[in-house]
PDB file of N, CA and C in Angstrom:
ATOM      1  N   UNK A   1      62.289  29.130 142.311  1.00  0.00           N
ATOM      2  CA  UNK A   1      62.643  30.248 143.146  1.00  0.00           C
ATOM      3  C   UNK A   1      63.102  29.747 144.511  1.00  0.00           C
ATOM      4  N   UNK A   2      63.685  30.190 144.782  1.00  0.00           N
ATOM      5  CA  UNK A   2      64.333  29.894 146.393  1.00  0.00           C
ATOM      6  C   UNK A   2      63.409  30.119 147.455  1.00  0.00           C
ATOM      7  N   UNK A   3      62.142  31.044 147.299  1.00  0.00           N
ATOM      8  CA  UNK A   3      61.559  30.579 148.424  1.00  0.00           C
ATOM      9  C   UNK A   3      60.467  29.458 148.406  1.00  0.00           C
ATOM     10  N   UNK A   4      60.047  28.927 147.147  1.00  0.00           N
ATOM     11  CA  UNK A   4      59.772  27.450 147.053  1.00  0.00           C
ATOM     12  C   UNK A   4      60.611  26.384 147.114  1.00  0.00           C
ATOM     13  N   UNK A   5      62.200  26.379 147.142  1.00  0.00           N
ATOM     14  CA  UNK A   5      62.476  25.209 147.707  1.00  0.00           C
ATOM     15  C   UNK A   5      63.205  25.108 149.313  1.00  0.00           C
ATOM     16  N   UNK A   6      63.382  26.485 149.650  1.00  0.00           N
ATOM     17  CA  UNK A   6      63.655  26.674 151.315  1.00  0.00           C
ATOM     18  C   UNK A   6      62.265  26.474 151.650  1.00  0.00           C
ATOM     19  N   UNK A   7      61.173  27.117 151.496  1.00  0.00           N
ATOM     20  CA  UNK A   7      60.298  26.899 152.452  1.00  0.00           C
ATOM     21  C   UNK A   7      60.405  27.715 153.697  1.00  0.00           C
ATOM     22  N   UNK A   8      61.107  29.020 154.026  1.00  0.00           N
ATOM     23  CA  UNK A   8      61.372  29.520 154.884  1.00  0.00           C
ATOM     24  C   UNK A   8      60.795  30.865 155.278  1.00  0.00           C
ATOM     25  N   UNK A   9      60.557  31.506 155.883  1.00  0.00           N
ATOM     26  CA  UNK A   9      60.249  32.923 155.995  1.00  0.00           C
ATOM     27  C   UNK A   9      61.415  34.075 155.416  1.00  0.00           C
ATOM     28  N   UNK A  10      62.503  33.666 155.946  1.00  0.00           N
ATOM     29  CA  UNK A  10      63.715  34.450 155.354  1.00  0.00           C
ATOM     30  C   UNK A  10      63.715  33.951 153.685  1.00  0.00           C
ATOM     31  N   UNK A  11      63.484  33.125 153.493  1.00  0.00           N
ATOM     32  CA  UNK A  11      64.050  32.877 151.814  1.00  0.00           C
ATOM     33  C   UNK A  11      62.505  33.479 151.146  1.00  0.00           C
ATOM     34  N   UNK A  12      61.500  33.477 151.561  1.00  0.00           N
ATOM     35  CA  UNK A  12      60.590  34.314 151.074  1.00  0.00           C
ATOM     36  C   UNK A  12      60.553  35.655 150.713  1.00  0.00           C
ATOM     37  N   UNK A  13      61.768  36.380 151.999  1.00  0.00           N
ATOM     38  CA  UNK A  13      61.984  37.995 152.242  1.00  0.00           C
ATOM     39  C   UNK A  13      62.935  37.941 151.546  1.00  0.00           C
ATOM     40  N   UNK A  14      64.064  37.166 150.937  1.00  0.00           N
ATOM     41  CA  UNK A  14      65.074  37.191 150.242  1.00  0.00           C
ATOM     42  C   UNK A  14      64.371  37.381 148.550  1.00  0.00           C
ATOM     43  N   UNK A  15      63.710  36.180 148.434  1.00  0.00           N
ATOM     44  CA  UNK A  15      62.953  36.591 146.746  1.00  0.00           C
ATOM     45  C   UNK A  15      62.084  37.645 146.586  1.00  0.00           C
ATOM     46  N   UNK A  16      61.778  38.159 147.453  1.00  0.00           N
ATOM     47  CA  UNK A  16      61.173  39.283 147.457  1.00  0.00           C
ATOM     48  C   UNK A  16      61.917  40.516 147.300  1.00  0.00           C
ATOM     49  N   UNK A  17      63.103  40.883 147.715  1.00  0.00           N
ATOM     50  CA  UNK A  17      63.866  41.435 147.845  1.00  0.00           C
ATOM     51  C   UNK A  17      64.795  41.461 146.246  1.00  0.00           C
ATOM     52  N   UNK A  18      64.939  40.494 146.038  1.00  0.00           N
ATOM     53  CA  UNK A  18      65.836  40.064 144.617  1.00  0.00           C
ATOM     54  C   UNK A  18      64.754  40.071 143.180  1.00  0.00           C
ATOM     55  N   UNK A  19      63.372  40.390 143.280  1.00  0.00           N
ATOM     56  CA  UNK A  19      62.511  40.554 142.669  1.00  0.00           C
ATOM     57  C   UNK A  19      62.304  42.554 142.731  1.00  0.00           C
ATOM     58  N   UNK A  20      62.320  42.994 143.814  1.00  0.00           N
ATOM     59  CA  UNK A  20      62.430  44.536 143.675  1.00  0.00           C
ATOM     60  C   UNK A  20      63.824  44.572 143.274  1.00  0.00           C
ATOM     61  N   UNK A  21      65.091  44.639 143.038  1.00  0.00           N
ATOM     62  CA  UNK A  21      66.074  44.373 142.920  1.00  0.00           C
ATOM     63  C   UNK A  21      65.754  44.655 141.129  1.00  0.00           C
ATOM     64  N   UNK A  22      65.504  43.555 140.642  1.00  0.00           N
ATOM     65  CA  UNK A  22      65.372  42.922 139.389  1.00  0.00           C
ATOM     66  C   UNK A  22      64.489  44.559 138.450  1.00  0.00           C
ATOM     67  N   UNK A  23      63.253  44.753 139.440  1.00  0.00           N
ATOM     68  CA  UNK A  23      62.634  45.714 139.006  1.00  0.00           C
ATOM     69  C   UNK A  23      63.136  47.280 138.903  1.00  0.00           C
ATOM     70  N   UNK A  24      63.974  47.836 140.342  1.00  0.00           N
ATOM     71  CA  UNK A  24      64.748  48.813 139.565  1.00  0.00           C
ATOM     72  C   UNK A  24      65.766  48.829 138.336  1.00  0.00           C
ATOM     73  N   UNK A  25      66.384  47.357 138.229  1.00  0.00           N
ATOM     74  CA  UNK A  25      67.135  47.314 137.293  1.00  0.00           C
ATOM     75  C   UNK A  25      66.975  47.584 135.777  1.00  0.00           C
ATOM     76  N   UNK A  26      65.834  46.922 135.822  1.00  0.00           N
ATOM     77  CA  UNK A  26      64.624  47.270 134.766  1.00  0.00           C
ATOM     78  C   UNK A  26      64.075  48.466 134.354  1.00  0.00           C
ATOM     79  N   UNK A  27      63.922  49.179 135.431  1.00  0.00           N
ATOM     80  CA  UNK A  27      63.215  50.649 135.351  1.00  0.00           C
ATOM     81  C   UNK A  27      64.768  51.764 134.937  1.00  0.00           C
ATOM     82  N   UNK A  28      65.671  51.354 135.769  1.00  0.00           N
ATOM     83  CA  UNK A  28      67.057  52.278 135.292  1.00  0.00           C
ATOM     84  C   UNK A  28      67.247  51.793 133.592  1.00  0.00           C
ATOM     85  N   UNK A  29      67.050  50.813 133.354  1.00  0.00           N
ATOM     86  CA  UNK A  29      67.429  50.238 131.752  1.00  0.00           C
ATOM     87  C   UNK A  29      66.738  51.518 130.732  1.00  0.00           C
ATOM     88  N   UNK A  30      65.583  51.488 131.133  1.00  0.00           N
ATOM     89  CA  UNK A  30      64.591  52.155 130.582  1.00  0.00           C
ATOM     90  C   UNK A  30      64.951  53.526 130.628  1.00  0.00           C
ATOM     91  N   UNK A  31      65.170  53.799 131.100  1.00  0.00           N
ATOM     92  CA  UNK A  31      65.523  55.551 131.676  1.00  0.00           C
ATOM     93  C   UNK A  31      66.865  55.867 130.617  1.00  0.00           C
ATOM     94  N   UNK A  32      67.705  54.933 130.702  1.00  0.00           N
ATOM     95  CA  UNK A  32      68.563  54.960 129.996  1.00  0.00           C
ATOM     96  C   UNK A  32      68.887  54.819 128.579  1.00  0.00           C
ATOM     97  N   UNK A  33      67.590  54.134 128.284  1.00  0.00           N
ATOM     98  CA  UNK A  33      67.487  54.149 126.933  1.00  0.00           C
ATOM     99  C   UNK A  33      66.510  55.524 126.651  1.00  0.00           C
ATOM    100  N   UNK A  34      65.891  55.800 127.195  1.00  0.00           N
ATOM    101  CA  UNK A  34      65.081  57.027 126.922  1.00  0.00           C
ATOM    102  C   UNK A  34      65.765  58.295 126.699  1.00  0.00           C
ATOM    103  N   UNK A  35      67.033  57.903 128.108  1.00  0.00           N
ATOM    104  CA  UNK A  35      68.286  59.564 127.522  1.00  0.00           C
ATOM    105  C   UNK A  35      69.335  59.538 126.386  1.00  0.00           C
ATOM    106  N   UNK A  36      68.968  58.312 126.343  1.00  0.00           N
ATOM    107  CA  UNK A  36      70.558  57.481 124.912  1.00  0.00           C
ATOM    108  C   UNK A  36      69.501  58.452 123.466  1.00  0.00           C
ATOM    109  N   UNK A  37      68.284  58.147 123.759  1.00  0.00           N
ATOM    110  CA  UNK A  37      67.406  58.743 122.053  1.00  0.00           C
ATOM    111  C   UNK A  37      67.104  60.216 121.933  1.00  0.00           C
ATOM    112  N   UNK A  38      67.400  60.691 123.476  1.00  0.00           N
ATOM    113  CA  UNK A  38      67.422  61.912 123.869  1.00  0.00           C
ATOM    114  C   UNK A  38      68.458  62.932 123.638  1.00  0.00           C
ATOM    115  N   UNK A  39      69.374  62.330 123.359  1.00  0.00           N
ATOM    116  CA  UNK A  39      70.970  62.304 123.047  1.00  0.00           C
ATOM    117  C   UNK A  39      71.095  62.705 122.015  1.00  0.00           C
ATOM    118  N   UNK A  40      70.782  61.137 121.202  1.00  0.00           N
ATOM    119  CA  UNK A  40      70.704  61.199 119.479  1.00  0.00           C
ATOM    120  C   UNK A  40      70.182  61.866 119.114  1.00  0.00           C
ATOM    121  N   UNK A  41      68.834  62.304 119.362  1.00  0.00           N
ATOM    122  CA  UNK A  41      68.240  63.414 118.448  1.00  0.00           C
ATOM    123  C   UNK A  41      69.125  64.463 118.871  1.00  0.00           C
ATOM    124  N   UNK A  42      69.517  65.540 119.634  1.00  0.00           N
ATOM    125  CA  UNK A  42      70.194  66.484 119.968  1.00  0.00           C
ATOM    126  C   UNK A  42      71.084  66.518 119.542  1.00  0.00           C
ATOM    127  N   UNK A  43      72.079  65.727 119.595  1.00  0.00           N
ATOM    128  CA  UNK A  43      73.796  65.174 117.979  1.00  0.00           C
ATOM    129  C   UNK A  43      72.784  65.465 116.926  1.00  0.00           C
ATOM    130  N   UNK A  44      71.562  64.833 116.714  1.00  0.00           N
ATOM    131  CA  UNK A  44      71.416  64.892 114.853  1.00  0.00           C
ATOM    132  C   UNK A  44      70.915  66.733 114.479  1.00  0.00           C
ATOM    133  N   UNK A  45      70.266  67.338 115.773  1.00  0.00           N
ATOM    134  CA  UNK A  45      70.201  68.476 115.669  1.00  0.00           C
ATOM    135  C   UNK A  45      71.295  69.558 115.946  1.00  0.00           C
ATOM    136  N   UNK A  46      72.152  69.131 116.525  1.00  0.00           N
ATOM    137  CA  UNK A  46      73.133  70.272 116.773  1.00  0.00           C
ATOM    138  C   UNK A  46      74.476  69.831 115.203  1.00  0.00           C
ATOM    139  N   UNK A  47      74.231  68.683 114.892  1.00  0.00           N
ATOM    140  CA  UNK A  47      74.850  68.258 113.349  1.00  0.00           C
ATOM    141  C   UNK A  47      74.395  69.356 112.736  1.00  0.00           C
ATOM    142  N   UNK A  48      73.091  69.050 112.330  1.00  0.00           N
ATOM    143  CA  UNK A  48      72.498  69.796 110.877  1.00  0.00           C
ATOM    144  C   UNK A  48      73.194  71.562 111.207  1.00  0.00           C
ATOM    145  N   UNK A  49      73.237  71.640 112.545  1.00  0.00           N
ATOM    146  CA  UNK A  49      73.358  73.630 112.437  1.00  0.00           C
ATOM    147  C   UNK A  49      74.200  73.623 112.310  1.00  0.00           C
ATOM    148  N   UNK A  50      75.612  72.957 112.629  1.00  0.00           N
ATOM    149  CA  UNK A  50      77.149  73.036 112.305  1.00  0.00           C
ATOM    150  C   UNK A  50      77.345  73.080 110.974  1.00  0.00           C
ATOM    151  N   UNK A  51      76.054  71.946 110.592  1.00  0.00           N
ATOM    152  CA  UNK A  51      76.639  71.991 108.675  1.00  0.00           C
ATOM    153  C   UNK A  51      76.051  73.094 107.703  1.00  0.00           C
ATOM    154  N   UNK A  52      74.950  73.883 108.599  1.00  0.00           N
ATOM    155  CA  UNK A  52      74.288  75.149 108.167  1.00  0.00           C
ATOM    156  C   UNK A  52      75.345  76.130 108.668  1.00  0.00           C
ATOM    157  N   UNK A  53      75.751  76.124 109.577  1.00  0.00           N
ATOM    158  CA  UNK A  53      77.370  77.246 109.710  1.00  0.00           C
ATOM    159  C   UNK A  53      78.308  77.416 109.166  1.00  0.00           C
ATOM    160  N   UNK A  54      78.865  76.383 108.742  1.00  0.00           N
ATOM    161  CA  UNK A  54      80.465  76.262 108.235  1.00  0.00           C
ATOM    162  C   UNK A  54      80.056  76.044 106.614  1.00  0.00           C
ATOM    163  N   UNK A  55      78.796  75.922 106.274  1.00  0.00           N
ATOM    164  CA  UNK A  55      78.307  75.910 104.931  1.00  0.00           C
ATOM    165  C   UNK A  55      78.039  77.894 104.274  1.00  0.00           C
ATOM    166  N   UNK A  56      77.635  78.317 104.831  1.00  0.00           N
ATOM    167  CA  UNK A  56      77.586  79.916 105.481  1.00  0.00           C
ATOM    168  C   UNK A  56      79.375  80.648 105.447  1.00  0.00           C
ATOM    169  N   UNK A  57      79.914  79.534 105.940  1.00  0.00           N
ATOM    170  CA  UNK A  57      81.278  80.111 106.220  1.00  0.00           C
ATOM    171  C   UNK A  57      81.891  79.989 104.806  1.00  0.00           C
ATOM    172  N   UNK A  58      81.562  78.722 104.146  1.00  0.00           N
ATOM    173  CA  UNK A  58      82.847  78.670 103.378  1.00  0.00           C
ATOM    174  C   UNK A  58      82.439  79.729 102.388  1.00  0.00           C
ATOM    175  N   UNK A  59      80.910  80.058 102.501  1.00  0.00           N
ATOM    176  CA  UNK A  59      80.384  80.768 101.270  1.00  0.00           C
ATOM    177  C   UNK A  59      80.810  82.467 101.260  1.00  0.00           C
ATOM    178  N   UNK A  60      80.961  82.392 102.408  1.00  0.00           N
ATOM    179  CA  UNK A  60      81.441  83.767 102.715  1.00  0.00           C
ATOM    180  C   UNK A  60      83.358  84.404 102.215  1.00  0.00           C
ATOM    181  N   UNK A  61      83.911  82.858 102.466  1.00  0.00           N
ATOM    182  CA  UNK A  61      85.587  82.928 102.289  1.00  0.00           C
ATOM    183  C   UNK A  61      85.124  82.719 100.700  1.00  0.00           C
ATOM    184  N   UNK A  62      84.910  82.521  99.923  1.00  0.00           N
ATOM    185  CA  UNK A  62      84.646  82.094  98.574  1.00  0.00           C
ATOM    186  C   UNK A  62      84.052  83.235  97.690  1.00  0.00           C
TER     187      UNK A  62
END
């Protein structure tokens, strides 16, 4: 890490800084995968009623 080989006060506040950094990046990842499955299920549910509609429909033209 850079503030073990500066040895400095600033390169200490710098890895510190690039370590919270690292951690929102991490926490947005997450979030994002949580709305990506949030997503998918909602496509696989708004699927099934389209194919319960137009299944309804054709039965009706028929």
């Amino acid at each position: 890490m850079l503030s073990s080989v500066l040895n400095s006060d600033r390169a200490v506040l710098i890895n510190i800084a690039i370590i919270r950094i690292f951690t929102k990046l991490r926490s947005f990842l997450l979030l994002e995968k949580g709305l990506n499955e949030r997503i998918s299920k909602l496509e696989s549910g708004t699927n099934k009623v389209f194919k319960v509609v137009f299944e309804r429909l054709d039965s009706i033209n028929t």
